[in-house]
C-alpha atoms as a PDB file:
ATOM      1  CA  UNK A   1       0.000   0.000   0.000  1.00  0.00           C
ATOM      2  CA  UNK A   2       1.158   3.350  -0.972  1.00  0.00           C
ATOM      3  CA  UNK A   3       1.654   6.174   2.049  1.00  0.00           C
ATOM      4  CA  UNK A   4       1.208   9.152  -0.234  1.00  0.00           C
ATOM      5  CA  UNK A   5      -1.382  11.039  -1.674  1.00  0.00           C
ATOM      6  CA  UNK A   6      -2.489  14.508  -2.653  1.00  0.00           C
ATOM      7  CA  UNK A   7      -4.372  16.281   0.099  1.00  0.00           C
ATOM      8  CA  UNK A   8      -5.095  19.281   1.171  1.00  0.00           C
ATOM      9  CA  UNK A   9      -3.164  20.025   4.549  1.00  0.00           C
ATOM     10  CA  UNK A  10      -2.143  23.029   6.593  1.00  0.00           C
ATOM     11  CA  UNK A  11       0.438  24.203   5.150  1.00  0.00           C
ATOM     12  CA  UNK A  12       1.347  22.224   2.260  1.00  0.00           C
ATOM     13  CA  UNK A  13       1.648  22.482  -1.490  1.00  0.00           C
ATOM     14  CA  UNK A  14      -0.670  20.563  -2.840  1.00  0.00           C
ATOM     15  CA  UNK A  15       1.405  19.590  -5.946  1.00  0.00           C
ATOM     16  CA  UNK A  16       3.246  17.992  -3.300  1.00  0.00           C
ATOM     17  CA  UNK A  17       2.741  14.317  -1.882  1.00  0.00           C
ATOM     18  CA  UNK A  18       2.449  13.990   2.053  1.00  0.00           C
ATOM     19  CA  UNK A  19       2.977  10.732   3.874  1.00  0.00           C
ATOM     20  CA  UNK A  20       1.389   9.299   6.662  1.00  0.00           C
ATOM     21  CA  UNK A  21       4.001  10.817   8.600  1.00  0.00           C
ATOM     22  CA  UNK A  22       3.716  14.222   8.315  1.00  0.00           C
ATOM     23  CA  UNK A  23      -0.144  14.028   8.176  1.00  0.00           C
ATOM     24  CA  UNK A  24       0.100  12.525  11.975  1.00  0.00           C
ATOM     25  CA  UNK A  25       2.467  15.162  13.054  1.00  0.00           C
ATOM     26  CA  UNK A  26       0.128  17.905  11.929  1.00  0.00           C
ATOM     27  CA  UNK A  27      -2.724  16.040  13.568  1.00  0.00           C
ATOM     28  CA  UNK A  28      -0.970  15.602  16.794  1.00  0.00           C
ATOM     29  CA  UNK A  29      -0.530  19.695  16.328  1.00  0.00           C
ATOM     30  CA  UNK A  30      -4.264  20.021  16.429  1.00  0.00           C
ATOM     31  CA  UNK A  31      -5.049  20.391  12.613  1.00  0.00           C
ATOM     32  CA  UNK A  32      -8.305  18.339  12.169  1.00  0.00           C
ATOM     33  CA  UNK A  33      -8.085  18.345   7.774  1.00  0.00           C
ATOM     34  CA  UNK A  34      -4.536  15.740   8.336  1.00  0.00           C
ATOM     35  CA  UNK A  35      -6.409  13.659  10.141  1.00  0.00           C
ATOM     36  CA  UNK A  36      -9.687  14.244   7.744  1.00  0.00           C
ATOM     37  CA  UNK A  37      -7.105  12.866   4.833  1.00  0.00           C
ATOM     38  CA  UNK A  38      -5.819  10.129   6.457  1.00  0.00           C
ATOM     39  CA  UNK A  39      -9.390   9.135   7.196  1.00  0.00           C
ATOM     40  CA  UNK A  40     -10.276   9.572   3.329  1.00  0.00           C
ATOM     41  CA  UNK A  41      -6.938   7.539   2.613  1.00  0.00           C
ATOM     42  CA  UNK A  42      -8.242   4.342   4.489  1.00  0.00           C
ATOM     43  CA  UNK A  43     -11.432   4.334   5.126  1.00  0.00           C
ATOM     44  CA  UNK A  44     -12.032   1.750   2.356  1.00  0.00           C
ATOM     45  CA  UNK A  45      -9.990  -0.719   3.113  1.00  0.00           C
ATOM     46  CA  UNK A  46     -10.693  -0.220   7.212  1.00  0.00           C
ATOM     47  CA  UNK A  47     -14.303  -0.996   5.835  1.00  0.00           C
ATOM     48  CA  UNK A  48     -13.425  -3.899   4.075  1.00  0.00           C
ATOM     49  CA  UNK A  49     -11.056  -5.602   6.825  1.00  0.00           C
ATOM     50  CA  UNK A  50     -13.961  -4.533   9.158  1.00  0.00           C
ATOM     51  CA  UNK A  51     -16.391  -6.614   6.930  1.00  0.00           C
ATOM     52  CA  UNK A  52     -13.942  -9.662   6.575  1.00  0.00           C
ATOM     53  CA  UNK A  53     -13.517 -10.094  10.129  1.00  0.00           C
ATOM     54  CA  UNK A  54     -17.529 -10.544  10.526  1.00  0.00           C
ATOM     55  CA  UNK A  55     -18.375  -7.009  10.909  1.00  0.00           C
ATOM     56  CA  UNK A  56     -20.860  -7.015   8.466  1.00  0.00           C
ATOM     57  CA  UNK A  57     -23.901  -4.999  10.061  1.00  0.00           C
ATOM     58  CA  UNK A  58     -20.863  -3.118  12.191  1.00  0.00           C
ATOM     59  CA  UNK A  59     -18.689  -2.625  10.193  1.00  0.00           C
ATOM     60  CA  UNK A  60     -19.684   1.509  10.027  1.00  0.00           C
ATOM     61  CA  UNK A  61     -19.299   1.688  13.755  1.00  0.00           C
ATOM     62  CA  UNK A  62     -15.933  -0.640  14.238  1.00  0.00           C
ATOM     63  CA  UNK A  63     -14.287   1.561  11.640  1.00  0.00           C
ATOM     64  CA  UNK A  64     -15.535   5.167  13.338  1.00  0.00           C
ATOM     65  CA  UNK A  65     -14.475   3.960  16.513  1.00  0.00           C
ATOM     66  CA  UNK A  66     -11.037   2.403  15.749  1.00  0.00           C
ATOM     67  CA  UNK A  67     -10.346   5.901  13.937  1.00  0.00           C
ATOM     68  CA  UNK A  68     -11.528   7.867  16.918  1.00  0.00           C
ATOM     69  CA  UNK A  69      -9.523   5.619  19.327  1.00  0.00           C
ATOM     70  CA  UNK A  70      -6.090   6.485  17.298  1.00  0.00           C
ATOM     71  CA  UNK A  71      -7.145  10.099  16.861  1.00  0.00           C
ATOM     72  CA  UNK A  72      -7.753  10.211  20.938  1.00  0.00           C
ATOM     73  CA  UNK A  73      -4.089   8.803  21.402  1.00  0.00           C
ATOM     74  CA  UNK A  74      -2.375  11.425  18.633  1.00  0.00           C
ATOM     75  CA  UNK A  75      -3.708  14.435  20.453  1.00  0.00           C
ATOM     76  CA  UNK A  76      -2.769  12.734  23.932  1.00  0.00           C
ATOM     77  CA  UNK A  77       1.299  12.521  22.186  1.00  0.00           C
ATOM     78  CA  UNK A  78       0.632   8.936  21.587  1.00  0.00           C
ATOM     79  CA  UNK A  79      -0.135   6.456  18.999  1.00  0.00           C
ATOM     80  CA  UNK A  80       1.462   5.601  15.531  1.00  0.00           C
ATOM     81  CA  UNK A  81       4.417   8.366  13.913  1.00  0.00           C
ATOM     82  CA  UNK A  82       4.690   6.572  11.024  1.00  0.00           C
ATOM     83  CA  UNK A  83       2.887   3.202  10.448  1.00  0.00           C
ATOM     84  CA  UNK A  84      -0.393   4.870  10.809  1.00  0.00           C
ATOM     85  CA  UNK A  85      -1.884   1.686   8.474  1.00  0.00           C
ATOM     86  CA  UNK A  86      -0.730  -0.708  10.633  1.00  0.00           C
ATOM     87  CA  UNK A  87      -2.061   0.751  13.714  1.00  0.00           C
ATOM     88  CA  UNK A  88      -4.921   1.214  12.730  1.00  0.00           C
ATOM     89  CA  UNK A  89      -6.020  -2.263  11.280  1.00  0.00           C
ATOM     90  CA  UNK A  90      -4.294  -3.610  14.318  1.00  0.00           C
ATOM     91  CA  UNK A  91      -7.297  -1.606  16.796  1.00  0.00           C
ATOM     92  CA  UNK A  92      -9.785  -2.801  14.048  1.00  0.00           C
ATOM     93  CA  UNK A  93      -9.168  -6.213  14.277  1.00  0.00           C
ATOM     94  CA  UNK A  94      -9.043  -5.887  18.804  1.00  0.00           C
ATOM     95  CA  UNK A  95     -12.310  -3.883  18.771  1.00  0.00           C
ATOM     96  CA  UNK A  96     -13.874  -6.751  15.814  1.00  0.00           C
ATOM     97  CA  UNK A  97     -12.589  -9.349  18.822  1.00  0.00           C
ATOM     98  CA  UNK A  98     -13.795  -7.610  21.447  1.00  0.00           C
ATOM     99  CA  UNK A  99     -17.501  -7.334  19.561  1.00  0.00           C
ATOM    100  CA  UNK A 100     -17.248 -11.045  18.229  1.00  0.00           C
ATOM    101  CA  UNK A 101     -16.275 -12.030  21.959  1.00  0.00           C
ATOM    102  CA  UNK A 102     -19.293  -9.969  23.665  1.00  0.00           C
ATOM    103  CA  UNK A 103     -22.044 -11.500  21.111  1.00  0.00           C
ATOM    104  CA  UNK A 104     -20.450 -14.786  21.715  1.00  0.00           C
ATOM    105  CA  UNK A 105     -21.255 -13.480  25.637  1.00  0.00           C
ATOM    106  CA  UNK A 106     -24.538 -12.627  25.393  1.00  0.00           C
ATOM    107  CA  UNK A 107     -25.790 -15.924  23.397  1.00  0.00           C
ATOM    108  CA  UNK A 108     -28.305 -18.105  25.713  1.00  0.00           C
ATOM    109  CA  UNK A 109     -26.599 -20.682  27.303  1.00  0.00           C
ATOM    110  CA  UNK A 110     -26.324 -22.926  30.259  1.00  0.00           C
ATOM    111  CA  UNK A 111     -22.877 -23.838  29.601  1.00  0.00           C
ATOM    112  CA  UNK A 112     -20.292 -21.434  31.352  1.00  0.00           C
ATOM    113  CA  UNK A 113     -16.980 -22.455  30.007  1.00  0.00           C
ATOM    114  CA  UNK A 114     -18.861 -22.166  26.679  1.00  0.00           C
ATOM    115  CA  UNK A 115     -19.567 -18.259  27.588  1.00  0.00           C
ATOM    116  CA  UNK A 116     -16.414 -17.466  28.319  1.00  0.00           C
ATOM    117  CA  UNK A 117     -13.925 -19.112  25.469  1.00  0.00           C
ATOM    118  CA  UNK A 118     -11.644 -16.839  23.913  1.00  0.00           C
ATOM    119  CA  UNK A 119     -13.187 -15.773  20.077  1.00  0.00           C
ATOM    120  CA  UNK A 120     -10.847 -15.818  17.544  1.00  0.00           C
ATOM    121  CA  UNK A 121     -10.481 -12.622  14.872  1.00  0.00           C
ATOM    122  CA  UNK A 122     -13.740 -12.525  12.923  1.00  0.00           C
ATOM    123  CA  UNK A 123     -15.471 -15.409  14.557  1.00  0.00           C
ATOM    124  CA  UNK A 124     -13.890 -17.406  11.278  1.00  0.00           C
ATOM    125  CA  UNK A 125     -15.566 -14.937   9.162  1.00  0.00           C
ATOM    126  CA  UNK A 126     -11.939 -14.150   7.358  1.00  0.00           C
ATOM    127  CA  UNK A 127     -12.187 -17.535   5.716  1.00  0.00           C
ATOM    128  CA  UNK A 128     -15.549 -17.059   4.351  1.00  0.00           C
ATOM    129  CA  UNK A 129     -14.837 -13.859   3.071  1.00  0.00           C
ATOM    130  CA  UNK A 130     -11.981 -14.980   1.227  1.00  0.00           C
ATOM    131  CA  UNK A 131     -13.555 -18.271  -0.103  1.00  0.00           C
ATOM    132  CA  UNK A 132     -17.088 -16.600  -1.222  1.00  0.00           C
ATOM    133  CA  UNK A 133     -14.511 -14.178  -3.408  1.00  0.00           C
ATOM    134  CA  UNK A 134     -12.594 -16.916  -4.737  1.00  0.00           C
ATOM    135  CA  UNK A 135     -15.731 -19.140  -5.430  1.00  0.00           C
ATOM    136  CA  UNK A 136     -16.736 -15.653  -7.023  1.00  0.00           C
ATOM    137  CA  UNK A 137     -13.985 -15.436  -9.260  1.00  0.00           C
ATOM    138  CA  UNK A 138     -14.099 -18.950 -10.147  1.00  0.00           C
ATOM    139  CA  UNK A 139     -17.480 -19.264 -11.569  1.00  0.00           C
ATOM    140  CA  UNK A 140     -16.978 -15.642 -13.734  1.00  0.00           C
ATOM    141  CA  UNK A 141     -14.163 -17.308 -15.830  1.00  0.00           C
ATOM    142  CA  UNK A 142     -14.983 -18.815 -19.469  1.00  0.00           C
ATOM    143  CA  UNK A 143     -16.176 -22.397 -18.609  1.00  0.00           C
ATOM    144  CA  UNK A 144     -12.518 -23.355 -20.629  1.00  0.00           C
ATOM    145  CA  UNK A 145     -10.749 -21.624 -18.277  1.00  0.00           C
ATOM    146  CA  UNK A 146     -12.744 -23.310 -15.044  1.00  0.00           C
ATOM    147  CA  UNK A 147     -12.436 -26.940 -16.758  1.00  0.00           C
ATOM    148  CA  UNK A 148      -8.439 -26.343 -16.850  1.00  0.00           C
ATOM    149  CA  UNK A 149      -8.222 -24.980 -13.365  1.00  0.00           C
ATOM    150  CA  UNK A 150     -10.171 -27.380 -11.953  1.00  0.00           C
ATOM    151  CA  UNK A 151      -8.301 -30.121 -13.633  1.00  0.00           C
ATOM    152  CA  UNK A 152      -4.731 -29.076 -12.802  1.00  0.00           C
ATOM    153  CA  UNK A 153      -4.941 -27.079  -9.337  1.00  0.00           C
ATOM    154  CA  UNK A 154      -7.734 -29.194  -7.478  1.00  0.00           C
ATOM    155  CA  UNK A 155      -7.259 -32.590  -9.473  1.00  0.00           C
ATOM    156  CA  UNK A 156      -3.476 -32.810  -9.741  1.00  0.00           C
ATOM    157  CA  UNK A 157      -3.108 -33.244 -12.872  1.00  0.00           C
ATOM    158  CA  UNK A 158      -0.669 -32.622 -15.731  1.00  0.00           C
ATOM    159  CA  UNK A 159      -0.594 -30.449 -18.367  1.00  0.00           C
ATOM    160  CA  UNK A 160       0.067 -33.163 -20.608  1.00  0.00           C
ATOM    161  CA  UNK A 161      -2.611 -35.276 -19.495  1.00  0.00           C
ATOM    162  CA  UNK A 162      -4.993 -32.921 -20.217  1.00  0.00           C
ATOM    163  CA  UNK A 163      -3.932 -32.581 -24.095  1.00  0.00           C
ATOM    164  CA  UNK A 164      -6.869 -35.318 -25.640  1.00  0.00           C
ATOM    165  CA  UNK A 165      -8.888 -33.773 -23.133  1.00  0.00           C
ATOM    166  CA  UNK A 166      -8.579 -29.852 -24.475  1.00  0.00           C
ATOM    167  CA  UNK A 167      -7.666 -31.057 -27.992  1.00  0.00           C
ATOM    168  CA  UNK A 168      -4.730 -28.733 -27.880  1.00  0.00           C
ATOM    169  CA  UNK A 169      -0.811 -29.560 -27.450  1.00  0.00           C
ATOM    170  CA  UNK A 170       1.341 -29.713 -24.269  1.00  0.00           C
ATOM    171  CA  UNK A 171       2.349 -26.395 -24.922  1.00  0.00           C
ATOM    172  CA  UNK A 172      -1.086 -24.824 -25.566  1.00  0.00           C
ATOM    173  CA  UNK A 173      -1.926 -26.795 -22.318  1.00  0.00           C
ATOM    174  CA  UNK A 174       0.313 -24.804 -20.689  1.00  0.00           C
ATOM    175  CA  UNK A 175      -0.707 -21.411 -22.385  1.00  0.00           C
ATOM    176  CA  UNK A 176      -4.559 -21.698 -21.256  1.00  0.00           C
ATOM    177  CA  UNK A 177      -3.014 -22.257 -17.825  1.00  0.00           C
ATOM    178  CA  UNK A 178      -1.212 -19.141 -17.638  1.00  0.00           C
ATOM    179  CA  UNK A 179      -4.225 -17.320 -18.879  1.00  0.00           C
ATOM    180  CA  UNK A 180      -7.139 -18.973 -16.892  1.00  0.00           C
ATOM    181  CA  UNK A 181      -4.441 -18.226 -13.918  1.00  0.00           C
ATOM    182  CA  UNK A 182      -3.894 -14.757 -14.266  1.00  0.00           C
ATOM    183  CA  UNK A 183      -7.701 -14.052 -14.965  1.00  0.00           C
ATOM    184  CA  UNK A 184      -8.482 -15.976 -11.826  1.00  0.00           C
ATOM    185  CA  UNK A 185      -6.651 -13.749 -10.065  1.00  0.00           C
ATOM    186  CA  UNK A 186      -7.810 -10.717 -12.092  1.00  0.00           C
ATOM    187  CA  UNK A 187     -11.128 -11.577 -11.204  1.00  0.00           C
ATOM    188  CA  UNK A 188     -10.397 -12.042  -7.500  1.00  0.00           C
ATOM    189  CA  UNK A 189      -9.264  -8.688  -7.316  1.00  0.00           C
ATOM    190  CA  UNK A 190     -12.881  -7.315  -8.983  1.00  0.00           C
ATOM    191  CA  UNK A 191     -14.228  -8.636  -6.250  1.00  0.00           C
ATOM    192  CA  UNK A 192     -12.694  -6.508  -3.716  1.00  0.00           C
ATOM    193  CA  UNK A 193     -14.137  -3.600  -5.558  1.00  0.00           C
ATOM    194  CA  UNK A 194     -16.769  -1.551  -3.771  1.00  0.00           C
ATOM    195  CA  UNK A 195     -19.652  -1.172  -5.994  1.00  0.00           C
ATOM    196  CA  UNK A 196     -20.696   2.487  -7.316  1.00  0.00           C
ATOM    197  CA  UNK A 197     -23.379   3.938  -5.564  1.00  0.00           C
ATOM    198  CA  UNK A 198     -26.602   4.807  -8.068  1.00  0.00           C
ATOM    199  CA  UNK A 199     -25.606   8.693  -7.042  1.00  0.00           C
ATOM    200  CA  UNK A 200     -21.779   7.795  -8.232  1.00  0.00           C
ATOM    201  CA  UNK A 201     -21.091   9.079 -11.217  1.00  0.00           C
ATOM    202  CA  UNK A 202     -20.768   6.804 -14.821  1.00  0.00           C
ATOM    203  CA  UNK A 203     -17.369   7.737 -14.953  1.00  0.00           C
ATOM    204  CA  UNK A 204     -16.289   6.707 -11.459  1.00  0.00           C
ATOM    205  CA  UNK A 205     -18.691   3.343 -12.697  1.00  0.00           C
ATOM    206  CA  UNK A 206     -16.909   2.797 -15.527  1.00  0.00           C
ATOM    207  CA  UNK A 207     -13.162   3.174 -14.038  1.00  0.00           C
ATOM    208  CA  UNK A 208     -13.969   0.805 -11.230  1.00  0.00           C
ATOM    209  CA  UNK A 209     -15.248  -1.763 -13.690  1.00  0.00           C
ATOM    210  CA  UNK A 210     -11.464  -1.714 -15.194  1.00  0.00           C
ATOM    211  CA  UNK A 211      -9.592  -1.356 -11.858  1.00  0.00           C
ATOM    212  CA  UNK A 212      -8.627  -4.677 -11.701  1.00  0.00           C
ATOM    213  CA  UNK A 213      -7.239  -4.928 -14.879  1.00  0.00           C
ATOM    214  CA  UNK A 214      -5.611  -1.597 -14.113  1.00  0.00           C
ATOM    215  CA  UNK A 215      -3.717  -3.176 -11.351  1.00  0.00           C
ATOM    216  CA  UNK A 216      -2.689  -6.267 -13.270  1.00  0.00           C
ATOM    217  CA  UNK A 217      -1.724  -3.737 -16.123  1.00  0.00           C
ATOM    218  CA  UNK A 218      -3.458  -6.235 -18.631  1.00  0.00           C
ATOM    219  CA  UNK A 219      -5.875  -3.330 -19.147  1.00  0.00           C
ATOM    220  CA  UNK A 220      -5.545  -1.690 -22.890  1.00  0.00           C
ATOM    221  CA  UNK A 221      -3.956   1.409 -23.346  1.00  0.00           C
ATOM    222  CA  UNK A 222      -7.282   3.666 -24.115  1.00  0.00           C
ATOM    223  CA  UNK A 223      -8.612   1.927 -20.838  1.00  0.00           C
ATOM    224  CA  UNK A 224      -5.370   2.976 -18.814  1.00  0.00           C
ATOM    225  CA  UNK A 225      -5.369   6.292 -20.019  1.00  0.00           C
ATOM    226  CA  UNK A 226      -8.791   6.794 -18.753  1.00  0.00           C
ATOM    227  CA  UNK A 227      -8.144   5.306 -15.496  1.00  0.00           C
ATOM    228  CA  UNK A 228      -4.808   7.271 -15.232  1.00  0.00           C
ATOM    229  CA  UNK A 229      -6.774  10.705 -15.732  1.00  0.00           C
ATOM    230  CA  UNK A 230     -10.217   9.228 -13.185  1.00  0.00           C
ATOM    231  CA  UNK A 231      -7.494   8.631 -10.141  1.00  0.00           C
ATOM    232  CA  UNK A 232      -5.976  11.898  -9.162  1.00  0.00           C
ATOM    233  CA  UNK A 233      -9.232  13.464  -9.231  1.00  0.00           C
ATOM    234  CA  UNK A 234     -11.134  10.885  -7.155  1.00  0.00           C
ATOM    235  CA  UNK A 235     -10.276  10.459  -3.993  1.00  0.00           C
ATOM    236  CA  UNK A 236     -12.905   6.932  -3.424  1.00  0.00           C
ATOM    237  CA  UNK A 237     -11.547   5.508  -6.730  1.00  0.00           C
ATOM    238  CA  UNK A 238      -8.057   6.538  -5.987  1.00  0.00           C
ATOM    239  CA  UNK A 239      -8.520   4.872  -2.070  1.00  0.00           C
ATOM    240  CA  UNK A 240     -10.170   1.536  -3.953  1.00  0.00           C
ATOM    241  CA  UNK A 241      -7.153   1.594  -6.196  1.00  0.00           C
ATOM    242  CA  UNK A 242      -4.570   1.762  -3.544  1.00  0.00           C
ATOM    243  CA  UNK A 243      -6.245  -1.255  -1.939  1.00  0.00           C
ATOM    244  CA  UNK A 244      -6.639  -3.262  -4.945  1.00  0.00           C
ATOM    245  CA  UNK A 245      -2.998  -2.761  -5.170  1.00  0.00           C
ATOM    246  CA  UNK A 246      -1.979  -4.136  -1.347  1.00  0.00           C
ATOM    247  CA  UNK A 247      -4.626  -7.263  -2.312  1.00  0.00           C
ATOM    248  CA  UNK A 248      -2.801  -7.747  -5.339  1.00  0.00           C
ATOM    249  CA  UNK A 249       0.692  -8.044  -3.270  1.00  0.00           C
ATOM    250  CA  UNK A 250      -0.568  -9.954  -0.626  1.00  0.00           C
ATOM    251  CA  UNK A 251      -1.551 -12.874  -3.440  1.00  0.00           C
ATOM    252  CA  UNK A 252       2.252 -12.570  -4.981  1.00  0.00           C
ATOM    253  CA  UNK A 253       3.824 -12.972  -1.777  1.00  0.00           C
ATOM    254  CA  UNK A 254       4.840 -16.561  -0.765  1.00  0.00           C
ATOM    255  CA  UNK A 255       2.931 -18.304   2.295  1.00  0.00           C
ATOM    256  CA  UNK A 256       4.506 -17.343   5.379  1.00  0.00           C
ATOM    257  CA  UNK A 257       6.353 -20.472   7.664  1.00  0.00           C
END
């Protein structure tokens, strides 16, 4: 995730980019508009990991108070300097426990120990979040596409053994798989797209029907240049953008040990 982005702050040029850094230090100084951009920054995505972690009819209410919990801490002197991304998800994802936890509290029950086990982040809700969008994905591909997936990355199987199968050679095997693979994940990222409101307008529509693409850079050029001139004066488009693009990292990046 990029930490820059035009705003207007106290003080600055607005030509100019301003990280998360200097936006906290002007919000510990008092100046509500750094905080306002950081807010407008990543709000998005603090809605979205709100929603994964089973925040669904909360998630407006986890988000407002995890922001208002690191904005108390800034104007005490305390809180994030730098990382302001990471401390924030990090009080998301406690106050999501703490809510999962207190439902979990308040469910009728005779059974005590049951009452009081720990609740894990989301209640599970990650998982299903992340399989639903998969399963998503999945079923929007050409059925050509699905058939080779399915045979190769749930099956087992071969390329070549798939050859009488797709009438096509080893190496044409191989070809589909590369392109069924990359608009897999393509179409995973579309689905971490917030839909347009009906009051949005057709442009900011249109540009989030391409973001993914964008992001992949598979989009063509006209449909690049049209993104490239939506973004800088969109501030929801650009913040969707900027989270397609952390998504898009976090599938690149080998499993953790």
């Amino acid at each position: 995730m990029q930490d820059v982005d035009l705003v207007n702050v106290p003080g600055a040029d607005r030509s100019v980019e301003v990280d998360d850094g200097v936006l906290l230090a002007q919000a510990r100084d008092g100046h509500a508009e750094a905080y306002a951009a950081l807010f407008t920054r990543y709000s998005y995505a603090a809605h979205r990991l709100a929603r994964n972690l089973g925040q669904y009819e909360d998630a407006e209410d986890v988000v407002a108070e995890s922001f208002a919990r690191v904005l108390d801490l800034v104007r005490r002197g305390k809180g994030p300097e730098t990382a302001f991304r990471a401390y924030l998800f990090t009080t998301i994802r406690h106050e999501s426990a703490r809510r999962a936890k207190a439902r979990k509290r308040v469910t009728p029950t005779d059974d005590v120990a049951k009452i009081d086990q720990p609740v894990p982040f989301g209640d599970g809700q990650l998982d299903g979040f992340e399989r639903a969008a998969i399963r998503a994905a999945y079923e929007s591909l050409p059925p050509r596409w699905r058939t080779v997936l399915w045979h190769l990355d749930v099956d087992g199987r071969k390329p070549h053994e798939l050859v009488s199968l797709l009438d096509l050679s080893p190496n044409g095997v191989s070809a589909l798989v590369y392109r069924a693979r990359n608009g897999l994940r393509e179409a995973y990222l579309q689905q971490h797209v917030k839909s347009a409101a009906p009051e949005d307008s057709r442009s900011c529509r249109d540009v989030r029907a391409k973001l993914s693409a964008f992001v992949r850079r598979t989009a063509s050029a006209r449909d690049q240049e049209k993104v490239h001139g939506h973004l800088p004066v969109c501030r929801e488009c650009m913040s969707i953008y900027l989270d397609l693009q952390e998504v898009d990292q976090e599938v690149a990046a080998p499993p953790s040990s």
